[in-house]
PDB file of N, CA and C in Angstrom:
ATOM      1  N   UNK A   1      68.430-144.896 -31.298  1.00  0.00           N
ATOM      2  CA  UNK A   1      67.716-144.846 -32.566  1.00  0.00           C
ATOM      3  C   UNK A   1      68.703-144.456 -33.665  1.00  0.00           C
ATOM      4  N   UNK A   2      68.821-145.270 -34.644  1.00  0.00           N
ATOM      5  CA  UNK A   2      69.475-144.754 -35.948  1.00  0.00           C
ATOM      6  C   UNK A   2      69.244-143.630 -37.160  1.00  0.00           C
ATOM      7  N   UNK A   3      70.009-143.054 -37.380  1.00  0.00           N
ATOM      8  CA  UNK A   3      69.911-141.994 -38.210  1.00  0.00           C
ATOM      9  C   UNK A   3      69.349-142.252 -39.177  1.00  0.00           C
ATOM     10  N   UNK A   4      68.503-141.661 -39.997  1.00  0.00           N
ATOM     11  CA  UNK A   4      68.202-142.283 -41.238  1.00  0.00           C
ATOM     12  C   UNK A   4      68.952-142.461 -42.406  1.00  0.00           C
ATOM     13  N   UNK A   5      70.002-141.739 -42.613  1.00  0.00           N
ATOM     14  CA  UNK A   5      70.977-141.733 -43.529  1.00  0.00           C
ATOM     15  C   UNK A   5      71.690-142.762 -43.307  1.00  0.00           C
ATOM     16  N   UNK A   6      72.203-142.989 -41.506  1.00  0.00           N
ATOM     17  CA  UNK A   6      72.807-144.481 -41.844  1.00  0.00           C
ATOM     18  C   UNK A   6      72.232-145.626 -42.262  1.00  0.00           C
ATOM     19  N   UNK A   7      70.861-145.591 -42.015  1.00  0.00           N
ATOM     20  CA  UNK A   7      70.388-146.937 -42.330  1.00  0.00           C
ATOM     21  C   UNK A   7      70.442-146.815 -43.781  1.00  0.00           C
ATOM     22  N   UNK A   8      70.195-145.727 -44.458  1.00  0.00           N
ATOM     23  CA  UNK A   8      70.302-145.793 -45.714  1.00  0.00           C
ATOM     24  C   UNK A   8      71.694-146.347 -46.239  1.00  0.00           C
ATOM     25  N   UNK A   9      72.975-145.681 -45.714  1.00  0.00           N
ATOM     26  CA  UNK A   9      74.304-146.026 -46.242  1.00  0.00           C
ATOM     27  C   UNK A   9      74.448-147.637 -45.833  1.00  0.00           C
ATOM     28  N   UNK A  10      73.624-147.651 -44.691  1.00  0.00           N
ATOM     29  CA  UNK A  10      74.025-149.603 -44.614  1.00  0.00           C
ATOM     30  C   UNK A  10      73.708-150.655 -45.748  1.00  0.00           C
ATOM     31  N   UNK A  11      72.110-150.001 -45.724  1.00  0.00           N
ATOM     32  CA  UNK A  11      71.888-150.969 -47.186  1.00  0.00           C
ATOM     33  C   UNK A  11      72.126-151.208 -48.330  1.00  0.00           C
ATOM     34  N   UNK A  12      72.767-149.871 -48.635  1.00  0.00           N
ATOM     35  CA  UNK A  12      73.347-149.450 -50.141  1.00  0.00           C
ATOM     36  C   UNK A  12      74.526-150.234 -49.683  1.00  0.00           C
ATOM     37  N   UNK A  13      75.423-150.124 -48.636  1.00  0.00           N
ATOM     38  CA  UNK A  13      76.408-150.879 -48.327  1.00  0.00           C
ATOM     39  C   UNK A  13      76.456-152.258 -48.769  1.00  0.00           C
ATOM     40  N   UNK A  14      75.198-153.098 -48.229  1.00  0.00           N
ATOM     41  CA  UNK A  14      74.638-154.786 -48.450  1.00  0.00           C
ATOM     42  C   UNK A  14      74.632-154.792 -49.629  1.00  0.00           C
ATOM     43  N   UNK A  15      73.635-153.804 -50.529  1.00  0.00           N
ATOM     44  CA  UNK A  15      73.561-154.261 -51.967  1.00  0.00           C
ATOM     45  C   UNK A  15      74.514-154.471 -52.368  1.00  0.00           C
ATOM     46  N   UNK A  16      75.329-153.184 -52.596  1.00  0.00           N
ATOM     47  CA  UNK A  16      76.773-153.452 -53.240  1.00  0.00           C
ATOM     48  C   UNK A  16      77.562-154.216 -53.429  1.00  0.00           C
ATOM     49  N   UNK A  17      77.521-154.639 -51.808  1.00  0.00           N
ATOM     50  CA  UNK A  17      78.502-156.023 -51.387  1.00  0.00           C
ATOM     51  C   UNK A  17      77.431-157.223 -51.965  1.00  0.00           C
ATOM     52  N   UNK A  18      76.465-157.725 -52.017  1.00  0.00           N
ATOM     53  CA  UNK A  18      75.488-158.595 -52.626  1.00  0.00           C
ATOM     54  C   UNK A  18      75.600-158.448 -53.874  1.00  0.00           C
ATOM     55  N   UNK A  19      75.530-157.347 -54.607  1.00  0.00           N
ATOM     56  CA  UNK A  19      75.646-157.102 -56.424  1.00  0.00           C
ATOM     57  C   UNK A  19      77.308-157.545 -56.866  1.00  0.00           C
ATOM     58  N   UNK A  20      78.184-157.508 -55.837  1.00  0.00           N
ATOM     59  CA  UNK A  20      79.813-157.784 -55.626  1.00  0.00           C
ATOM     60  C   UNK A  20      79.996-159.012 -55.961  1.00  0.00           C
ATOM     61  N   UNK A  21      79.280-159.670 -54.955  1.00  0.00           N
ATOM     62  CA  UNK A  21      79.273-161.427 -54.659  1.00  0.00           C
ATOM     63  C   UNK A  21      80.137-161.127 -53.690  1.00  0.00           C
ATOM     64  N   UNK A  22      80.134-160.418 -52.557  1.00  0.00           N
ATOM     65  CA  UNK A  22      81.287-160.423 -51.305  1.00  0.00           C
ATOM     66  C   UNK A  22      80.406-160.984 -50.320  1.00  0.00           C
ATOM     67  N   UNK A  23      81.294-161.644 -49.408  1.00  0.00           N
ATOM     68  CA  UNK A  23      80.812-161.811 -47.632  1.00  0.00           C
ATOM     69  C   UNK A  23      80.585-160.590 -46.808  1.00  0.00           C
ATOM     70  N   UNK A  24      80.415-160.501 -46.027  1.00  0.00           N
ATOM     71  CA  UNK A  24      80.719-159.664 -45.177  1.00  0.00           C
ATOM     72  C   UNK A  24      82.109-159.334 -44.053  1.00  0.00           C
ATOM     73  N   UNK A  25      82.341-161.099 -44.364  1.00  0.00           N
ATOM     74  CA  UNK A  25      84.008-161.251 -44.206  1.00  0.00           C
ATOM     75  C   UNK A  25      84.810-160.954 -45.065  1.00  0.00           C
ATOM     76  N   UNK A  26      84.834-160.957 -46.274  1.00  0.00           N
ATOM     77  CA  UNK A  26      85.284-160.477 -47.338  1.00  0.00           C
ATOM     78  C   UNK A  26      85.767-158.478 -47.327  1.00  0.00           C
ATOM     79  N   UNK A  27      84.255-158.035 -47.152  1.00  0.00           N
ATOM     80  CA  UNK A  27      84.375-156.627 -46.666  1.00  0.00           C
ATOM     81  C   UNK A  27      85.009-156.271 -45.654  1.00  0.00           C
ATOM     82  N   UNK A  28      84.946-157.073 -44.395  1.00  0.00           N
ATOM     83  CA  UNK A  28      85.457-156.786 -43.008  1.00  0.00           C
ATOM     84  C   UNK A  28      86.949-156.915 -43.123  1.00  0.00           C
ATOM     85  N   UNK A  29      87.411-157.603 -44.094  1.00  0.00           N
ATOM     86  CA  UNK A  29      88.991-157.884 -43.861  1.00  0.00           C
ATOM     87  C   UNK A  29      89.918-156.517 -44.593  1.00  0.00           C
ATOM     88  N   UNK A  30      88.724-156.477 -46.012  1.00  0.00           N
ATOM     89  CA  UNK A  30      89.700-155.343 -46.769  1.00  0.00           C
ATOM     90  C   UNK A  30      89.605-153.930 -46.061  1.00  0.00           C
ATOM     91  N   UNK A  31      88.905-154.167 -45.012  1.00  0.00           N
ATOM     92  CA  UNK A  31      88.141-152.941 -44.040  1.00  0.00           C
ATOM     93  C   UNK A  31      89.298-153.248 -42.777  1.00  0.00           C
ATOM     94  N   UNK A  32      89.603-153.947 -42.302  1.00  0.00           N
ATOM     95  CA  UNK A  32      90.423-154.347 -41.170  1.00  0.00           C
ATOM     96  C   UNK A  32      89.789-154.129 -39.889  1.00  0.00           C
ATOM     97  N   UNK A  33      88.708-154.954 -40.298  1.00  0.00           N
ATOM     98  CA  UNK A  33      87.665-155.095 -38.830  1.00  0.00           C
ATOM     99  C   UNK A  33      87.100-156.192 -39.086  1.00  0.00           C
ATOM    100  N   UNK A  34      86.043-156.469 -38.106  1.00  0.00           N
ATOM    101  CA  UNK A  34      85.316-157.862 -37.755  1.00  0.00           C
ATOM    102  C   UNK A  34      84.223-157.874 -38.495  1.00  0.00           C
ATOM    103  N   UNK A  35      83.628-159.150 -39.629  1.00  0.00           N
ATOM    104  CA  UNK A  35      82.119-159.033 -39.830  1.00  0.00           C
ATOM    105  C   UNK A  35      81.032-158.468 -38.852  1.00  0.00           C
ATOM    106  N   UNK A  36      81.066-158.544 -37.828  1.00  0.00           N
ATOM    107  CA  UNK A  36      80.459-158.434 -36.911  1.00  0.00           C
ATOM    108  C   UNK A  36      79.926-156.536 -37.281  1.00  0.00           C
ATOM    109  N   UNK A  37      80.856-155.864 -37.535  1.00  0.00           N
ATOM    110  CA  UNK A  37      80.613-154.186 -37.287  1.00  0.00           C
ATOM    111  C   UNK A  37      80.350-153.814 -38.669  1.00  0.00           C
ATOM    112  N   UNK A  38      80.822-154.872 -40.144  1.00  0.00           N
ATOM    113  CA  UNK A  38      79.998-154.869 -41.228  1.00  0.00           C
ATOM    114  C   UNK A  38      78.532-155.138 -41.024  1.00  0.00           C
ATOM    115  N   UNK A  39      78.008-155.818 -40.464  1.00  0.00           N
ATOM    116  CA  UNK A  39      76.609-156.708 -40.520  1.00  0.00           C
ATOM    117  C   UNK A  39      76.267-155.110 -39.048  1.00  0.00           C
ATOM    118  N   UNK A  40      76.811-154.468 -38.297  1.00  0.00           N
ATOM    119  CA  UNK A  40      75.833-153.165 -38.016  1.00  0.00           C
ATOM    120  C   UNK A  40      75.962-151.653 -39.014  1.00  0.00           C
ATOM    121  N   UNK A  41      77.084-151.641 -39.936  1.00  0.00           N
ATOM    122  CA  UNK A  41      77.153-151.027 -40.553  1.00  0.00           C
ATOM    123  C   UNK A  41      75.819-151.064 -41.606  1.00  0.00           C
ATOM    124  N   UNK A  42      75.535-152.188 -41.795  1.00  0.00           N
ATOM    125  CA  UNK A  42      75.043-152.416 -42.705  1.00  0.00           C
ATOM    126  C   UNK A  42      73.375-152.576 -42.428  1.00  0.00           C
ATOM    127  N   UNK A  43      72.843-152.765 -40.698  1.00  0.00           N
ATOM    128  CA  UNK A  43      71.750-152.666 -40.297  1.00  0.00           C
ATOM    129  C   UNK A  43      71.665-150.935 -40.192  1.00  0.00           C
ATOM    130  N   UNK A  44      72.873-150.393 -40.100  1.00  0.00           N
ATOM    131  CA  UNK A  44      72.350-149.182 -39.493  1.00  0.00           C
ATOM    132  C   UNK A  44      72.486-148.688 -38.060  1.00  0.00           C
ATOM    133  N   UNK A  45      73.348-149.786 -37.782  1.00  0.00           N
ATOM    134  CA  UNK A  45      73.453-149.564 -35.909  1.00  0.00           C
ATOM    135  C   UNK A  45      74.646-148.551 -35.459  1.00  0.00           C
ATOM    136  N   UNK A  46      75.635-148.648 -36.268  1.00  0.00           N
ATOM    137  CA  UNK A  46      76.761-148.004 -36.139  1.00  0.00           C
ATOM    138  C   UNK A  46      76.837-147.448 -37.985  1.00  0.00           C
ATOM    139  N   UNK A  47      77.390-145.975 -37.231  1.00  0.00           N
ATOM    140  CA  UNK A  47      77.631-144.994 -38.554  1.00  0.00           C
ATOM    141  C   UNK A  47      79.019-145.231 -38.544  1.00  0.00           C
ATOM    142  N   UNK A  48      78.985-145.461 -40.541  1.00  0.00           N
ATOM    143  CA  UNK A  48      80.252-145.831 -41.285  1.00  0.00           C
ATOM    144  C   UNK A  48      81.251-144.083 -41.321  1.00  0.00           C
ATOM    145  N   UNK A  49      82.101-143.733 -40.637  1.00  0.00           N
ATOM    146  CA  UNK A  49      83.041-142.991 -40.423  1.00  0.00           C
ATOM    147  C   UNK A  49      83.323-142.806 -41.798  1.00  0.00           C
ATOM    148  N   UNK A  50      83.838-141.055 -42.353  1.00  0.00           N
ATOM    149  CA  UNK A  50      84.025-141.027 -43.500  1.00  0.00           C
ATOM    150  C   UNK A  50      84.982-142.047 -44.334  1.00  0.00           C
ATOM    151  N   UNK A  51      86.171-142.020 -43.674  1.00  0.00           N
ATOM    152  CA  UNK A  51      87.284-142.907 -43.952  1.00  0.00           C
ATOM    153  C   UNK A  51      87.057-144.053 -44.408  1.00  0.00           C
ATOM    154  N   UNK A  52      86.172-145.004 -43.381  1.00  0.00           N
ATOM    155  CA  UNK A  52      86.002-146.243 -43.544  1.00  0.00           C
ATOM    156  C   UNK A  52      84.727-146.077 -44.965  1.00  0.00           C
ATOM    157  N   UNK A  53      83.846-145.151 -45.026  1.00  0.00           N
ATOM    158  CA  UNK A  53      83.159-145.128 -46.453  1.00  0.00           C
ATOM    159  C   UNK A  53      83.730-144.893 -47.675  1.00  0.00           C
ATOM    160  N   UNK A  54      85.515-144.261 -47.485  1.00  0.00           N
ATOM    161  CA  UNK A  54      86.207-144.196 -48.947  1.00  0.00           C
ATOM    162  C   UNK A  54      86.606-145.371 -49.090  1.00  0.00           C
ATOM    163  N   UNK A  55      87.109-145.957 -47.592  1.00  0.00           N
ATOM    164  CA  UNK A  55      88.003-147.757 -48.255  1.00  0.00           C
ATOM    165  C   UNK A  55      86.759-148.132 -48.807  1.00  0.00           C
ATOM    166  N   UNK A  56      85.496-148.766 -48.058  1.00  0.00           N
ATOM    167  CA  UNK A  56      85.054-149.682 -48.585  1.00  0.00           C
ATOM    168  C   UNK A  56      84.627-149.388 -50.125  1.00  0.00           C
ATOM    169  N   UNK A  57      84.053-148.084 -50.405  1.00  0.00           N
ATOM    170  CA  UNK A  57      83.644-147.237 -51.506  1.00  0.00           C
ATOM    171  C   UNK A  57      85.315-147.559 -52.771  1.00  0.00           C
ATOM    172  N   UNK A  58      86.499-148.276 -52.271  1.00  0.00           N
ATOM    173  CA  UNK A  58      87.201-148.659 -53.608  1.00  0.00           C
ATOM    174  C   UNK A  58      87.443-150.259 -53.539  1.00  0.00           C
ATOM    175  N   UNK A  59      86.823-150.599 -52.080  1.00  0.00           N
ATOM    176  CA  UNK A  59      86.661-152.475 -52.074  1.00  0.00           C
ATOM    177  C   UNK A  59      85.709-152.886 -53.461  1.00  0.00           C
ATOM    178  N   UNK A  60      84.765-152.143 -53.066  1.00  0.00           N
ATOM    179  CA  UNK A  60      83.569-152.235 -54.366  1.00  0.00           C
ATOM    180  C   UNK A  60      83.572-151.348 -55.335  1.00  0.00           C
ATOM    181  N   UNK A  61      84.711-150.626 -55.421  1.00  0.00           N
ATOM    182  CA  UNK A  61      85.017-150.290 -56.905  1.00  0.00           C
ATOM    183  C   UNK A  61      83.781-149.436 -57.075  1.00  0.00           C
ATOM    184  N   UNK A  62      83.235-148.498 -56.694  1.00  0.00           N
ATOM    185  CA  UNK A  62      82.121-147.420 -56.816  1.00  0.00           C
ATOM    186  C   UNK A  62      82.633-146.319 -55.958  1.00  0.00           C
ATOM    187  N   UNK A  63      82.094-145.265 -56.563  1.00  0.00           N
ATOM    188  CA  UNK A  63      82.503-144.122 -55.760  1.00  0.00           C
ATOM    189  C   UNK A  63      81.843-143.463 -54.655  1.00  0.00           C
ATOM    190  N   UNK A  64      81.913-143.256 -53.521  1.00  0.00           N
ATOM    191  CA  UNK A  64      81.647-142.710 -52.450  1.00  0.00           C
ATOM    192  C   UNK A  64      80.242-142.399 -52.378  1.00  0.00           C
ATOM    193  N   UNK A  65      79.694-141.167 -53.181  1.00  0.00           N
ATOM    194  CA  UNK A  65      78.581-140.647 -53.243  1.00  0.00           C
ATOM    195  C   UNK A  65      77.593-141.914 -53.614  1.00  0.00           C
ATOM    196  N   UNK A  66      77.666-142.887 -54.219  1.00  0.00           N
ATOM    197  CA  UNK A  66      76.891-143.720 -54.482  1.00  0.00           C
ATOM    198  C   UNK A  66      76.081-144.360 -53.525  1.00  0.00           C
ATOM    199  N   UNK A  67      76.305-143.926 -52.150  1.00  0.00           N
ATOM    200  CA  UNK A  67      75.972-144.432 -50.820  1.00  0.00           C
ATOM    201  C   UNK A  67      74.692-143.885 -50.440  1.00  0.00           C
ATOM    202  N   UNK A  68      74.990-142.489 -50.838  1.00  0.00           N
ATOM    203  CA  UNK A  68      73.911-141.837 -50.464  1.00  0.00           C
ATOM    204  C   UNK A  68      72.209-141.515 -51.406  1.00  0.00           C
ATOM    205  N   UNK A  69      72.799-142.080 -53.089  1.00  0.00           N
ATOM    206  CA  UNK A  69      72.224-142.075 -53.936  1.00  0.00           C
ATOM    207  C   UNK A  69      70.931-142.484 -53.411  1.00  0.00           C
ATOM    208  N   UNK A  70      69.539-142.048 -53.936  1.00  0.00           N
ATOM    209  CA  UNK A  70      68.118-142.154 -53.773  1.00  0.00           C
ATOM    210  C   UNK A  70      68.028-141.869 -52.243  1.00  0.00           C
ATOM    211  N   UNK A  71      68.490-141.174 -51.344  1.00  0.00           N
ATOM    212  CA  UNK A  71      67.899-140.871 -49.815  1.00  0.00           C
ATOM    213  C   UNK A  71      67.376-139.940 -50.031  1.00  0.00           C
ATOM    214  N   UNK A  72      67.158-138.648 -51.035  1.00  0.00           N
ATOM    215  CA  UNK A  72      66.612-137.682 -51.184  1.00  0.00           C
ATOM    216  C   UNK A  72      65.301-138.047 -51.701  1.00  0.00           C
ATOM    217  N   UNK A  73      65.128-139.347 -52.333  1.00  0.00           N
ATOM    218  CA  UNK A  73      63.737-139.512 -52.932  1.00  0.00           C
ATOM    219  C   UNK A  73      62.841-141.110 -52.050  1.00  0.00           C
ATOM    220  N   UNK A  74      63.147-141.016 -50.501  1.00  0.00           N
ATOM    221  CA  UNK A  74      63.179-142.309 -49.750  1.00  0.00           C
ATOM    222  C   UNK A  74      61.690-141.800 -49.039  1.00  0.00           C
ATOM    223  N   UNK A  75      61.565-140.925 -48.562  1.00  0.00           N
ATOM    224  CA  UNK A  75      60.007-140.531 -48.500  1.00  0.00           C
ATOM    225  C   UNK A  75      58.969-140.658 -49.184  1.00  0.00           C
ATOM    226  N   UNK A  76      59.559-139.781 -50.400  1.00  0.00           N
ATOM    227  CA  UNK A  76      58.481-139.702 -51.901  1.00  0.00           C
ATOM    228  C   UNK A  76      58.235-141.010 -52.141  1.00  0.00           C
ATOM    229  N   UNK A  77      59.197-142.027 -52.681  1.00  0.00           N
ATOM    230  CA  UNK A  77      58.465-143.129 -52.861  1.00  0.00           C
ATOM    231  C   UNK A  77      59.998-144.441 -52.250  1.00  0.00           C
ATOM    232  N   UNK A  78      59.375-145.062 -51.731  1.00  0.00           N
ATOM    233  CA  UNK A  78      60.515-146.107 -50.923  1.00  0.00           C
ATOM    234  C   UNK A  78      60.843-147.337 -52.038  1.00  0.00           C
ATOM    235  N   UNK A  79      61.811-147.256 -52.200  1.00  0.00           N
ATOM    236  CA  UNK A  79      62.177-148.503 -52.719  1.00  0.00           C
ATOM    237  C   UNK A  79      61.896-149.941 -51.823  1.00  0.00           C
ATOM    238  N   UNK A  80      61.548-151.213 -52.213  1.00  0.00           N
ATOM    239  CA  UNK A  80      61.758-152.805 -51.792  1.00  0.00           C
ATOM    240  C   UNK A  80      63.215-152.692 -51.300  1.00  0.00           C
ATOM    241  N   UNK A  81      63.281-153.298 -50.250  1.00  0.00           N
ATOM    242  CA  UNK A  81      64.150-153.462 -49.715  1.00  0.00           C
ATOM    243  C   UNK A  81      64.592-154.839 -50.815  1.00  0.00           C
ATOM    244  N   UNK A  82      66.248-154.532 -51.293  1.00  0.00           N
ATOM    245  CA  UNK A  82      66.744-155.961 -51.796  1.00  0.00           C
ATOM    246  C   UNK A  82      67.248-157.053 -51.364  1.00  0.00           C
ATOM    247  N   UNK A  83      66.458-158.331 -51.495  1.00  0.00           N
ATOM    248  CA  UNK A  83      66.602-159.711 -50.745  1.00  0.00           C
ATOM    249  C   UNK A  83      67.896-160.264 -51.142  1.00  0.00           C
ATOM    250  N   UNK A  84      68.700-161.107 -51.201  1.00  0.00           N
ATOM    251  CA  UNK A  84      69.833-162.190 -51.312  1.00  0.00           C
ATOM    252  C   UNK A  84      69.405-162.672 -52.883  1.00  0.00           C
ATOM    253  N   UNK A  85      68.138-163.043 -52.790  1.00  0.00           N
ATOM    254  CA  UNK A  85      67.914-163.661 -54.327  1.00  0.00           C
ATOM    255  C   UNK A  85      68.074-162.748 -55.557  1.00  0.00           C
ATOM    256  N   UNK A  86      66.982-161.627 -54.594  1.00  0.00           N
ATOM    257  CA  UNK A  86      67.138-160.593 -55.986  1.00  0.00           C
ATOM    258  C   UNK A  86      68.826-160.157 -56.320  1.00  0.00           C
ATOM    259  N   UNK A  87      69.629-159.580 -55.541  1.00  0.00           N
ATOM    260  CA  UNK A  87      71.164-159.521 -55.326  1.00  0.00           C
ATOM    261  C   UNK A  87      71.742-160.637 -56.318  1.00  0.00           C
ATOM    262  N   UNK A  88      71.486-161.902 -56.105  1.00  0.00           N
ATOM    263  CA  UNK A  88      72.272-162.784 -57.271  1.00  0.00           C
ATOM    264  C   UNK A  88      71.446-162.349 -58.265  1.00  0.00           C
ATOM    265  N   UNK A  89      70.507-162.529 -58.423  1.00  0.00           N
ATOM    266  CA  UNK A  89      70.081-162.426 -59.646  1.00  0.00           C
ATOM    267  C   UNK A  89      70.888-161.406 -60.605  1.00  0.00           C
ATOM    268  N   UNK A  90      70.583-160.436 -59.723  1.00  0.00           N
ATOM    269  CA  UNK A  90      71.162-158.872 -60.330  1.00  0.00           C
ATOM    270  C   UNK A  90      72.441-158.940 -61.054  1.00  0.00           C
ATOM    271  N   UNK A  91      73.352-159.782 -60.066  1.00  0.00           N
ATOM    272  CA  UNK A  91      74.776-159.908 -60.012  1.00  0.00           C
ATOM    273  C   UNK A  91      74.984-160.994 -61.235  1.00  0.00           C
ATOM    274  N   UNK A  92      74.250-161.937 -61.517  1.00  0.00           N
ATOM    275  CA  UNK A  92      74.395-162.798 -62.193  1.00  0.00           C
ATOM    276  C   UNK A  92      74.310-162.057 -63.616  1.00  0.00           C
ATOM    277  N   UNK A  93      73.107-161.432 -63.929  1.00  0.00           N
ATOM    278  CA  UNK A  93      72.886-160.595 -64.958  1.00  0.00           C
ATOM    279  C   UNK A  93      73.940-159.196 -65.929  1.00  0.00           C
ATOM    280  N   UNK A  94      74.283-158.858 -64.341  1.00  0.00           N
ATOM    281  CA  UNK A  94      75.765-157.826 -64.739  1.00  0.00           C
ATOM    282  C   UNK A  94      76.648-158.509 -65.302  1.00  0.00           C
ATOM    283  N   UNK A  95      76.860-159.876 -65.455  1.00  0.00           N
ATOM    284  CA  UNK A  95      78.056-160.267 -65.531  1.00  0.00           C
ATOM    285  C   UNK A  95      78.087-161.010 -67.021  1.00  0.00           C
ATOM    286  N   UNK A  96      76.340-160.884 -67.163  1.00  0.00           N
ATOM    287  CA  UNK A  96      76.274-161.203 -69.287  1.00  0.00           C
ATOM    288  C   UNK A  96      77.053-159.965 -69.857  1.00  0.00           C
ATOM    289  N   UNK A  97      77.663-159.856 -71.113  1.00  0.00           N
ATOM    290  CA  UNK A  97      78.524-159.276 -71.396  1.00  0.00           C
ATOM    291  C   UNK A  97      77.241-158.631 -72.521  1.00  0.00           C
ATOM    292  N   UNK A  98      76.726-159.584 -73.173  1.00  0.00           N
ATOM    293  CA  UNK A  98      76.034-158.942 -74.369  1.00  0.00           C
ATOM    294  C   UNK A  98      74.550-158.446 -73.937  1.00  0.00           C
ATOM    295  N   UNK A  99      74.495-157.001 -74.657  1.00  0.00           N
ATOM    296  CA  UNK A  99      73.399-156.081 -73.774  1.00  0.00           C
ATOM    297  C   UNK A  99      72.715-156.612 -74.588  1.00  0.00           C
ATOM    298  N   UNK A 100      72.276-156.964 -75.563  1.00  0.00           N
ATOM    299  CA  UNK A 100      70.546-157.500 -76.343  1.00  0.00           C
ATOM    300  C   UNK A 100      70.420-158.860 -75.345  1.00  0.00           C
ATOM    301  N   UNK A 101      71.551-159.402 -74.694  1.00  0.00           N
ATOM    302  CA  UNK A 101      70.762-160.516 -73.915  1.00  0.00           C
ATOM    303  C   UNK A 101      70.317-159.986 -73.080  1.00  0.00           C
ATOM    304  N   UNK A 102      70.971-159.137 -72.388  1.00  0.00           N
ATOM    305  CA  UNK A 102      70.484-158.275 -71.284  1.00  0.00           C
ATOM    306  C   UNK A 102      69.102-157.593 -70.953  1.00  0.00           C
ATOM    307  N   UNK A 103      69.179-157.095 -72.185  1.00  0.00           N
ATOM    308  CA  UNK A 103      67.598-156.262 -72.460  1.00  0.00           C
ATOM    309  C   UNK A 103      66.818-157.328 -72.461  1.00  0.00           C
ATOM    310  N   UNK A 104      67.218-158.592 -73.219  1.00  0.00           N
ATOM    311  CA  UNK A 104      65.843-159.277 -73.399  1.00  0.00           C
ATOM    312  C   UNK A 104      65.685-159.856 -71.979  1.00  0.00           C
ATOM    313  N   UNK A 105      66.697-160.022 -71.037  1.00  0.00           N
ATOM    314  CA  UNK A 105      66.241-160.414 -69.724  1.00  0.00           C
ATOM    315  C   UNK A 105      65.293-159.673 -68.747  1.00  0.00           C
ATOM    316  N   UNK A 106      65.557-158.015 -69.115  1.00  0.00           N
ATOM    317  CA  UNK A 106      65.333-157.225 -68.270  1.00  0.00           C
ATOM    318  C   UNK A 106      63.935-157.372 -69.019  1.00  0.00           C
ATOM    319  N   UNK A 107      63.303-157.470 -70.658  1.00  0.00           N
ATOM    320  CA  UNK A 107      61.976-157.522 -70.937  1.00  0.00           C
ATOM    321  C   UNK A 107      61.268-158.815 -70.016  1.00  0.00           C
ATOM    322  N   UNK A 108      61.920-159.527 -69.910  1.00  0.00           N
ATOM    323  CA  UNK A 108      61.139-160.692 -69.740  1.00  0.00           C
ATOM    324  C   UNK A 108      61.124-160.620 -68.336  1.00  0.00           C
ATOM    325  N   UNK A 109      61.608-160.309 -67.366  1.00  0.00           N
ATOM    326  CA  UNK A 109      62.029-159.969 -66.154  1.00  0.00           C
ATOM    327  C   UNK A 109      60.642-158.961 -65.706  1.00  0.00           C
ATOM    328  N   UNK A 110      60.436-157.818 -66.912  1.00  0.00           N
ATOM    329  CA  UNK A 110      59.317-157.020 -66.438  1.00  0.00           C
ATOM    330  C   UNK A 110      58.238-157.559 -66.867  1.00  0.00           C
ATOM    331  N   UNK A 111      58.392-158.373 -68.208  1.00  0.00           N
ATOM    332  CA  UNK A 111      56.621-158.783 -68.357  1.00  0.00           C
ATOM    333  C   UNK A 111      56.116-159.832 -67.361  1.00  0.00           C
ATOM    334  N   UNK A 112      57.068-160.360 -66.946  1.00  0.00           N
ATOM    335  CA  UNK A 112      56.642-161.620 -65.580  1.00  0.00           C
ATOM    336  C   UNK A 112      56.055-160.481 -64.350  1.00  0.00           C
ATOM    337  N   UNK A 113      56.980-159.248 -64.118  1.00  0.00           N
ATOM    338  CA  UNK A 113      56.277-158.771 -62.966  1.00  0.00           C
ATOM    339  C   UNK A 113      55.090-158.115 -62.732  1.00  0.00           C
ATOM    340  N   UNK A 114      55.017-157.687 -64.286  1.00  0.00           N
ATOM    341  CA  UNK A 114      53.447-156.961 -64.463  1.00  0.00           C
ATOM    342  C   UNK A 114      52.214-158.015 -64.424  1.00  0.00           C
ATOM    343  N   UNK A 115      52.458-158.768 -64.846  1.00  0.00           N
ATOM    344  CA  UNK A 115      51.610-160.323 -64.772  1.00  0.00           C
ATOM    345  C   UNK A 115      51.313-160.370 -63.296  1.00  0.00           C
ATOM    346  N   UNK A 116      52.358-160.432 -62.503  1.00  0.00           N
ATOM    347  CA  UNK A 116      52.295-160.795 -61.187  1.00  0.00           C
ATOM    348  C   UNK A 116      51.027-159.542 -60.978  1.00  0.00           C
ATOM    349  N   UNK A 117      51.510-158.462 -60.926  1.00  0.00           N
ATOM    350  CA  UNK A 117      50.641-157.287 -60.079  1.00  0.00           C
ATOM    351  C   UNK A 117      48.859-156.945 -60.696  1.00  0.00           C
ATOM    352  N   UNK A 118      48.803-158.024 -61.561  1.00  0.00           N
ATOM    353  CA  UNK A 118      47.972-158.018 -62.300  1.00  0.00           C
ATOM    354  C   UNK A 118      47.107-159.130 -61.787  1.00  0.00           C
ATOM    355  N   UNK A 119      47.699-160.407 -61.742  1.00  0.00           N
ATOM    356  CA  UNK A 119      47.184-161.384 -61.220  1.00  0.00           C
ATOM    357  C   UNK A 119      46.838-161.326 -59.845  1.00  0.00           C
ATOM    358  N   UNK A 120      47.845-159.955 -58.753  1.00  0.00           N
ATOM    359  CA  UNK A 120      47.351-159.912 -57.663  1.00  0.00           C
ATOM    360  C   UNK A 120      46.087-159.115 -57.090  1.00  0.00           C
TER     361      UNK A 120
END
């Protein structure tokens, strides 16, 4: 059975690498291991060793603690797990430079979802 913290550090792991635009081969190489132990790192099957959480933590250019960010509030209320689509999306969006486009994405982004929960 997996720890809960790792499963947490795995997924924060995926996002990252998904918000990145990386593979998991991509990660595994600057890591000097096999996709294979990214993709359990990242289920949660095997715990990421401190070491291997500072490399990958400057592959993706974020700092360490960011791994663990929201596990203290994962009871209280759980975040959606993030899909591949949402990930580009995200990633696509980081990469507009001008924040009034931004905002107006992120408005329009929320008035579509309130619609949704409304309509459901």
């Amino acid at each position: 059975m997996s720890h809960p913290v790792d499963v947490h550090v795995g997924k924060k792991l995926k996002e990252f690498r998904l918000l990145r635009g990386m593979t998991q081969t991509e990660v595994a190489e600057g890591l000097g291991i096999s996709f294979q132990q990214v993709q359990k790192y990242e289920l949660g099957r095997n715990r990421i060793s401190a070491s291997k959480l500072f490399e990958v933590s400057r592959i993706l250019a974020i700092e360490p603690a960011e791994f663990f960010a929201g596990f203290d509030q994962i009871t209280a209320s759980p975040l959606p797990p993030v899909d591949d689509e949402s990930a580009k999306i995200a990633s696509m969006v980081a990469r507009i430079s001008d924040t009034r486009v931004r905002a107006q994405i992120r408005s329009f982004i929320d008035s579509l979802s309130t619609t949704d929960r409304k309509a459901g």
